[in-house]
C-alpha atoms as a PDB file:
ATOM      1  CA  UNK A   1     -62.276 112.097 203.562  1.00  0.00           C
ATOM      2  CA  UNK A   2     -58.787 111.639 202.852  1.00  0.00           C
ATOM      3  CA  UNK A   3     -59.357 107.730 201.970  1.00  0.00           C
ATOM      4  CA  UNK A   4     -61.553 108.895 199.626  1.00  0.00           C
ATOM      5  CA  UNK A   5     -57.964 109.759 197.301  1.00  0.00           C
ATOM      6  CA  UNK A   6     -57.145 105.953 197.760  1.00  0.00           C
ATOM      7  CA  UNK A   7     -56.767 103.881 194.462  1.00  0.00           C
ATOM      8  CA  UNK A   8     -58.206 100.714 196.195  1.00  0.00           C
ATOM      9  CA  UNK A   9     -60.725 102.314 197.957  1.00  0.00           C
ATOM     10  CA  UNK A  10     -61.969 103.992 194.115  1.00  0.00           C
ATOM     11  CA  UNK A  11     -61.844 100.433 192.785  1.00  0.00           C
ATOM     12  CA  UNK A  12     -64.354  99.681 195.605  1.00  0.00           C
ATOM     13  CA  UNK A  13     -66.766 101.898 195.018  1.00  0.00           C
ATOM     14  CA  UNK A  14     -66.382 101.883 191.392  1.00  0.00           C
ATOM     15  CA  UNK A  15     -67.542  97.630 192.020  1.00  0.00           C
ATOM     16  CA  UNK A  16     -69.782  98.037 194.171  1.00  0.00           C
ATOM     17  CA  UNK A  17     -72.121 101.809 192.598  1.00  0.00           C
ATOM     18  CA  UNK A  18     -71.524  99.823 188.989  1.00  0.00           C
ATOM     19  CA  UNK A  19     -72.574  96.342 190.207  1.00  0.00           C
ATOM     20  CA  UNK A  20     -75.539  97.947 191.638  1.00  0.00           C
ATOM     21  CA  UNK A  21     -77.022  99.058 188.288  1.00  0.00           C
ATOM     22  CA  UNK A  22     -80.412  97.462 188.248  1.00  0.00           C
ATOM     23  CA  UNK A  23     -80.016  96.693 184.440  1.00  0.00           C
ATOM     24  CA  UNK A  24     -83.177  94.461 184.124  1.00  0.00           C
ATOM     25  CA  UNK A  25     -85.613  96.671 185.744  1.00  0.00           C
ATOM     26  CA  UNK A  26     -83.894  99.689 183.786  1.00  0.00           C
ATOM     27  CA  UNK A  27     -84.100  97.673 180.340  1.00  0.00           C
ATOM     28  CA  UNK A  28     -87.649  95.984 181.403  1.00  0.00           C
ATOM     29  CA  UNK A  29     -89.442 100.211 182.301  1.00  0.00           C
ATOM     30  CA  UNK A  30     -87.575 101.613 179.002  1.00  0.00           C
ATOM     31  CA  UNK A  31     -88.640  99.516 176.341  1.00  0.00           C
ATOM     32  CA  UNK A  32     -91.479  96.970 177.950  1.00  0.00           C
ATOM     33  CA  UNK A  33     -93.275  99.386 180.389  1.00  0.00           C
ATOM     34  CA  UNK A  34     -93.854  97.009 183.210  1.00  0.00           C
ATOM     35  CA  UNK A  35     -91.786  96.946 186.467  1.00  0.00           C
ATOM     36  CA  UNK A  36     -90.880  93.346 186.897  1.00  0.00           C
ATOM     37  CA  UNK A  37     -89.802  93.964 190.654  1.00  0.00           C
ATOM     38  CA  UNK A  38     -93.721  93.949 191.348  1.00  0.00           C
ATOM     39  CA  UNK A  39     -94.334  90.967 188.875  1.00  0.00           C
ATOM     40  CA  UNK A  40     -93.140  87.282 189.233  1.00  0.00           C
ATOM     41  CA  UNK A  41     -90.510  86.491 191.651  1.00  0.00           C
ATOM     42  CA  UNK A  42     -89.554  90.325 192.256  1.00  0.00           C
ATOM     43  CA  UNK A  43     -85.805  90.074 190.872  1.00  0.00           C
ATOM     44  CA  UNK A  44     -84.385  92.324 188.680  1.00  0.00           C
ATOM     45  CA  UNK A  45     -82.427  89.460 187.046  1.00  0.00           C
ATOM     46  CA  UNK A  46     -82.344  88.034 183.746  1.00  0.00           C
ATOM     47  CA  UNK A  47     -84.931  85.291 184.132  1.00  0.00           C
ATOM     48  CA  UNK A  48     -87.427  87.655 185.877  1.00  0.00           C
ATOM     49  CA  UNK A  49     -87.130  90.060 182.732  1.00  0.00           C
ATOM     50  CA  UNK A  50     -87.525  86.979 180.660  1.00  0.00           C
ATOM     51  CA  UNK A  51     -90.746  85.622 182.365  1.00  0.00           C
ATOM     52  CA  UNK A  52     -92.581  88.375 183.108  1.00  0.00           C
ATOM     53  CA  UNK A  53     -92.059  90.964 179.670  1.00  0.00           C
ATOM     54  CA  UNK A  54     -93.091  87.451 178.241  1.00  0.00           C
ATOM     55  CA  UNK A  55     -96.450  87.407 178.789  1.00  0.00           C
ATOM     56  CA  UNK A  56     -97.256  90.530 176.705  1.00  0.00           C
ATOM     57  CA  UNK A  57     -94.360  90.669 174.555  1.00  0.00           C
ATOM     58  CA  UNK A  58     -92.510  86.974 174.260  1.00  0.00           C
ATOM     59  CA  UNK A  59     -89.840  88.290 171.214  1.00  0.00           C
ATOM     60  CA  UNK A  60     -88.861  91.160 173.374  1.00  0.00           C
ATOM     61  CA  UNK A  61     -88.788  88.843 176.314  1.00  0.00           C
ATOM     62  CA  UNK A  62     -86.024  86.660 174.705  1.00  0.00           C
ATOM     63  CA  UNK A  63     -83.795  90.266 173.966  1.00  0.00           C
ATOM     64  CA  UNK A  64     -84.181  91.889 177.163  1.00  0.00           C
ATOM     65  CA  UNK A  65     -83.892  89.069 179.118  1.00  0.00           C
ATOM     66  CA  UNK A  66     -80.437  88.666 176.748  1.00  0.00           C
ATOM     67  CA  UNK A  67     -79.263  92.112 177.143  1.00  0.00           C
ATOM     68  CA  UNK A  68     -79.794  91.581 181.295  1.00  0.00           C
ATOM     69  CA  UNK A  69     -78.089  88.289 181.272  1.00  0.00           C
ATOM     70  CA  UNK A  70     -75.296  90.202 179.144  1.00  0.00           C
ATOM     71  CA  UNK A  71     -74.796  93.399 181.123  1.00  0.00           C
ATOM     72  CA  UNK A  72     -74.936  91.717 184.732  1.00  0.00           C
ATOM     73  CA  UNK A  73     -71.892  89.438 183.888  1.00  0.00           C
ATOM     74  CA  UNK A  74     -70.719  92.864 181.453  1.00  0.00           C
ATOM     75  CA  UNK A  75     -70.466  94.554 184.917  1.00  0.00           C
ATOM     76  CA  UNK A  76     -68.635  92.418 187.041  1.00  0.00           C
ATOM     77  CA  UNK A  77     -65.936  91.475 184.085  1.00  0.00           C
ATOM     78  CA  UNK A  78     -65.053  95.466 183.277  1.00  0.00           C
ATOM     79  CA  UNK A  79     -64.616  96.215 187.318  1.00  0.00           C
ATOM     80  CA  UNK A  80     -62.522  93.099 187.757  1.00  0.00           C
ATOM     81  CA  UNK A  81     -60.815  93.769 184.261  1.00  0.00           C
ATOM     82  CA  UNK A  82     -59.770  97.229 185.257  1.00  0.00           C
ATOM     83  CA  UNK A  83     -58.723  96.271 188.133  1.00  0.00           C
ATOM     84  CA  UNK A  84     -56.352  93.904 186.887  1.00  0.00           C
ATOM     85  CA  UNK A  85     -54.884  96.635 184.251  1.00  0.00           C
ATOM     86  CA  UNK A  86     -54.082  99.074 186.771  1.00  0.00           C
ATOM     87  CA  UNK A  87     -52.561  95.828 188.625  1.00  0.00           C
ATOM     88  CA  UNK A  88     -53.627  95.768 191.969  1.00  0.00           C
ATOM     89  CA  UNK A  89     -52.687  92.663 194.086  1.00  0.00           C
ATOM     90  CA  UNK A  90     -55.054  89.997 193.761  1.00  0.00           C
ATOM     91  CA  UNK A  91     -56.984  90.346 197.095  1.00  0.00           C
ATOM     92  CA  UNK A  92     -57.640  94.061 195.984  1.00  0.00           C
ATOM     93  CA  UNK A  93     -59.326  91.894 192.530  1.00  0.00           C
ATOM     94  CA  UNK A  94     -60.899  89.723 195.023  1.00  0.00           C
ATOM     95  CA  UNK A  95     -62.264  92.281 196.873  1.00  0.00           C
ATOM     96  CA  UNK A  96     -63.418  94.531 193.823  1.00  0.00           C
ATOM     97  CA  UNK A  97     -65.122  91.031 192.182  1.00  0.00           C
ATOM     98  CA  UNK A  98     -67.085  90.587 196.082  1.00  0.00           C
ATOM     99  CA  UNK A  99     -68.411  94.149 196.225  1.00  0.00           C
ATOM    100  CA  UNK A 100     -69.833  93.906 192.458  1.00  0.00           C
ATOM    101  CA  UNK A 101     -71.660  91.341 193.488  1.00  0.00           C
ATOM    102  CA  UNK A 102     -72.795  92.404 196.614  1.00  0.00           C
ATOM    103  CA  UNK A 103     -73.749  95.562 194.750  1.00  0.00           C
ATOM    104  CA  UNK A 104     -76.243  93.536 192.509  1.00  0.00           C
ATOM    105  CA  UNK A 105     -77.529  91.544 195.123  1.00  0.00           C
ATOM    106  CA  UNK A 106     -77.916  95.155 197.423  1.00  0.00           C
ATOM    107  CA  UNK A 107     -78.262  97.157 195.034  1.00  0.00           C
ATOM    108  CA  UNK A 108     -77.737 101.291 196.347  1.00  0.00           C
ATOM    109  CA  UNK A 109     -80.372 102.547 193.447  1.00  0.00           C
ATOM    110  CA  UNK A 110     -83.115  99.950 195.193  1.00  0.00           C
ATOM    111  CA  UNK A 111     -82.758 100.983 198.617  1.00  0.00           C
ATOM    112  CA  UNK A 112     -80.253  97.439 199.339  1.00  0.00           C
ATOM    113  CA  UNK A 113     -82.538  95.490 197.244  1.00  0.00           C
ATOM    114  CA  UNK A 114     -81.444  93.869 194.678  1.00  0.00           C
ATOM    115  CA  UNK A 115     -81.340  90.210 192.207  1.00  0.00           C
ATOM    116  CA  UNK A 116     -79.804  86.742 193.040  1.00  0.00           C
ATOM    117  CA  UNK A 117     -76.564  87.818 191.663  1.00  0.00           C
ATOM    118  CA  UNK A 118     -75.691  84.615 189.150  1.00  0.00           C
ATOM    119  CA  UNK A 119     -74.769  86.943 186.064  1.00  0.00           C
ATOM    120  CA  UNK A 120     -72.452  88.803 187.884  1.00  0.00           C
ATOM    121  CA  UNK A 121     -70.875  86.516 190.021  1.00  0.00           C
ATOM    122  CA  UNK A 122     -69.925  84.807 186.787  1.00  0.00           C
ATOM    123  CA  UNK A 123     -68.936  87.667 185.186  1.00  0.00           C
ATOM    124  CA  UNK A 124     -66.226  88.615 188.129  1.00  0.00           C
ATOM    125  CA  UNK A 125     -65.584  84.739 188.291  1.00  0.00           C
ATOM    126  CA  UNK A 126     -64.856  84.319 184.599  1.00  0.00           C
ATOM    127  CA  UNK A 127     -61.929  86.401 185.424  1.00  0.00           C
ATOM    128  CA  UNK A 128     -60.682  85.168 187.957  1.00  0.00           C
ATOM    129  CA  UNK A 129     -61.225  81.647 187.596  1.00  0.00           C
ATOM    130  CA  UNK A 130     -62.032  81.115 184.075  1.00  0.00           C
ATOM    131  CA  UNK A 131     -61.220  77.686 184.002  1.00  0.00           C
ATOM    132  CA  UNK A 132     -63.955  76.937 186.764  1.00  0.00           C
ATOM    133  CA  UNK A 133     -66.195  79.142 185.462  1.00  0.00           C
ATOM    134  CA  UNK A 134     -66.327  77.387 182.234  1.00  0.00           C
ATOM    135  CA  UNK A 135     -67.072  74.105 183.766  1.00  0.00           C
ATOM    136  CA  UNK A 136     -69.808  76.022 186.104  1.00  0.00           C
ATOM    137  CA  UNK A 137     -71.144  77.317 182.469  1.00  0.00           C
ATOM    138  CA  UNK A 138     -71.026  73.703 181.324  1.00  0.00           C
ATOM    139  CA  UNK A 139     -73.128  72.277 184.223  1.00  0.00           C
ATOM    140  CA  UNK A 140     -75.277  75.125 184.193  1.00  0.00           C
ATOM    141  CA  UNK A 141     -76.216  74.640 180.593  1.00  0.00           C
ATOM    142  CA  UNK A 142     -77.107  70.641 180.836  1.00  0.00           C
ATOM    143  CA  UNK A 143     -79.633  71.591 183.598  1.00  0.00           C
ATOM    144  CA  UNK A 144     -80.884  74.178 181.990  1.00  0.00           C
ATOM    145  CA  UNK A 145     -81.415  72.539 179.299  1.00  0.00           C
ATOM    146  CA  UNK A 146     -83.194  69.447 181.105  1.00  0.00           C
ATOM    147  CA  UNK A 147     -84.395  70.750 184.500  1.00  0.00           C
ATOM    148  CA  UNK A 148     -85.558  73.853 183.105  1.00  0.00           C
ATOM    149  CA  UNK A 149     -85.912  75.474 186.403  1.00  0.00           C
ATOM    150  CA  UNK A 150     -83.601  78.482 186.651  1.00  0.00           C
ATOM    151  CA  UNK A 151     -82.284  78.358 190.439  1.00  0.00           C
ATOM    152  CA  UNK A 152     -81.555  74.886 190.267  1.00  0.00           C
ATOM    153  CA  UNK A 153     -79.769  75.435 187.307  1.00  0.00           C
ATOM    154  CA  UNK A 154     -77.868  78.177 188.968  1.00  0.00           C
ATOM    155  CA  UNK A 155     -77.271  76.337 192.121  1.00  0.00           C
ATOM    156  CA  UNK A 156     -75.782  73.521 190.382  1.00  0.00           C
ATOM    157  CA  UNK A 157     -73.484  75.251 188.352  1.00  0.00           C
ATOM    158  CA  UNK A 158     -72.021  77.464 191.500  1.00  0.00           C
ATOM    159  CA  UNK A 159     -71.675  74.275 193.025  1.00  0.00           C
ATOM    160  CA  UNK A 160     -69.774  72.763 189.688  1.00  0.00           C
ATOM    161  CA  UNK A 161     -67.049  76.330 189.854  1.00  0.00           C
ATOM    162  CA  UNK A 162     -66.438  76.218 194.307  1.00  0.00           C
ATOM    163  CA  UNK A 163     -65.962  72.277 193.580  1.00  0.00           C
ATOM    164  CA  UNK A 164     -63.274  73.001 190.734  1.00  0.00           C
ATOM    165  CA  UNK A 165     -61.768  75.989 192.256  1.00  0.00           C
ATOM    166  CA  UNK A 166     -60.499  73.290 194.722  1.00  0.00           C
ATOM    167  CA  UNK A 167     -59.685  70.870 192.839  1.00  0.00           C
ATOM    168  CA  UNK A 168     -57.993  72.813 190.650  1.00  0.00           C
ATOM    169  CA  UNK A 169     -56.499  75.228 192.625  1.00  0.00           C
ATOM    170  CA  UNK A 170     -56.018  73.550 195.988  1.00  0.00           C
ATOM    171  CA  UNK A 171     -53.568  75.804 197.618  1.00  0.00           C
ATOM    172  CA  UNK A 172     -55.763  79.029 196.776  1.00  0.00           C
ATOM    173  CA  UNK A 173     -57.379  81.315 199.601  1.00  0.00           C
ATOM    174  CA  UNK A 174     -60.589  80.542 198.574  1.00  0.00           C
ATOM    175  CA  UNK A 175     -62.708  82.955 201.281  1.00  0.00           C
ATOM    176  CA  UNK A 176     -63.738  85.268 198.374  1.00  0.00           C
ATOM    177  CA  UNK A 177     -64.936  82.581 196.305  1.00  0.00           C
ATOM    178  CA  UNK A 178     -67.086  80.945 198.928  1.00  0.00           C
ATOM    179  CA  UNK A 179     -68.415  84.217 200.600  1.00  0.00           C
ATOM    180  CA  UNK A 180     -69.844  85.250 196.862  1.00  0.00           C
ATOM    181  CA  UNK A 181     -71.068  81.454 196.971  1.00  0.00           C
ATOM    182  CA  UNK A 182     -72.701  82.157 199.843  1.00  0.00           C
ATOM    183  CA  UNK A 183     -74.228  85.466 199.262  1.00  0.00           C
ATOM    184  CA  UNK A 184     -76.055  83.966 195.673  1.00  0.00           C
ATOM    185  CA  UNK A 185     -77.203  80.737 197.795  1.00  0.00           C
ATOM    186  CA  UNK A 186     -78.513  83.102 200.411  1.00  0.00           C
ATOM    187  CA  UNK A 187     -80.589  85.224 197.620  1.00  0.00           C
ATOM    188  CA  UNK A 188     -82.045  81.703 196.391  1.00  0.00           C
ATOM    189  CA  UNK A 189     -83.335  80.977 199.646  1.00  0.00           C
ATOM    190  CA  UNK A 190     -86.698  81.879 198.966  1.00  0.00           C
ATOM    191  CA  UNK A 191     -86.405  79.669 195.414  1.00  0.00           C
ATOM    192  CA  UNK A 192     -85.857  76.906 197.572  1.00  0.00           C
ATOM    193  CA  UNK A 193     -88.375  77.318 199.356  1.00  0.00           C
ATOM    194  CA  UNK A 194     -90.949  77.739 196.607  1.00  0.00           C
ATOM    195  CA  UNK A 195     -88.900  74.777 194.821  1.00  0.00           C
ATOM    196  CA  UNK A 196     -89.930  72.094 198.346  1.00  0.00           C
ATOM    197  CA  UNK A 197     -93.450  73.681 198.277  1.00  0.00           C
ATOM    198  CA  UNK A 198     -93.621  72.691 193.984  1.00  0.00           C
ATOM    199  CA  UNK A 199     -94.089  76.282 193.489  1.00  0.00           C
ATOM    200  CA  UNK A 200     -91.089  76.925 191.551  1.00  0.00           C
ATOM    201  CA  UNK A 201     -91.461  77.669 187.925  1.00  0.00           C
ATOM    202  CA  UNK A 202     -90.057  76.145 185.057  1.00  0.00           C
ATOM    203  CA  UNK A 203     -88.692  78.104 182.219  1.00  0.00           C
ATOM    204  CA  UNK A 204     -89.830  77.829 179.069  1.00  0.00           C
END
């Protein structure tokens, strides 16, 4: 148990038990009484609290779904932030930014359930890659505004930050970026396939 006393190894679990906090279905019990992983598409995120708290309670919708969308990207930011002020070496950050992610998406509170992960992997990517992540933010925000369907949105905009992380940084080890690429495309999977069937919902 001696690894236990390792400073990285802290900083892991420290990403990983915080990313894991299931803040929607926490926020979505306390003040809206329903359990949104048995309504709508099942996810704990942001736009599940949005859509489903909405039909009973549409002004509370909008704030809950706000205070999700907040403290999913609040999460990944103060593990990667901390990390950086105790200054580990950048793969230790890289690390620490993947496990808060793959804490959200498999979550330890929901028995390695969990939500697609887009809140916090921009929250650990504005960090590290703010530059990127802005221009993911940017992209994200036009489709939003005119596809109005939320994975597409997402996808688009995760697309936008791996394509800039090359361009911009071109001699970067970019494994960490596109393994937490990969792990929010894989939790979309079943979006996509709803979005080929037409069974993908827009949001209002």
């Amino acid at each position: 148990m001696d690894f236990l006393f390792n400073l990285n190894v802290q900083f892991y679990l420290a990403a990983y038990l915080l990313g894991g906090i299931p803040f929607g279905l926490i926020l979505a019990k306390v003040f809206a009484g329903v359990n949104i992983t048995d309504s709508g598409s099942g996810s704990i995120g942001a736009t599940n609290v949005l859509r489903v708290v909405k039909e009973t309670n549409p002004k509370l919708a909008k704030k809950l779904g706000a205070a999700t969308l907040a403290l999913d990207a609040l999460k990944g930011i103060i593990v990667v932030l901390a990390a950086k002020y105790f200054e580990m070496s950048d793969s230790v950050q890289w690390m620490v930014a993947v496990l808060a992610v793959i804490g959200h998406c498999f979550s330890p509170y929901m028995w390695f359930e969990g939500g697609k992960g887009v809140a916090t992997g921009m929250g650990v990517m504005a960090v590290m890659l703010p530059i990127p992540t802005a221009i993911a933010l940017l992209v994200w925000g036009v489709a939003a505004k005119t596809i109005r369907i939320s994975s597409l949105s997402s996808m688009l905009g995760l697309l936008a930050l791996v394509i800039a992380s090359f361009v911009l940084y071109p001699t970067m080890f970019h494994a960490p970026v596109l393994f937490i690429a990969f792990i929010l495309f894989y939790k979309h999977i079943p979006n996509f396939v709803r979005l080929v069937k037409g069974e993908e919902k827009r949001v209002a």
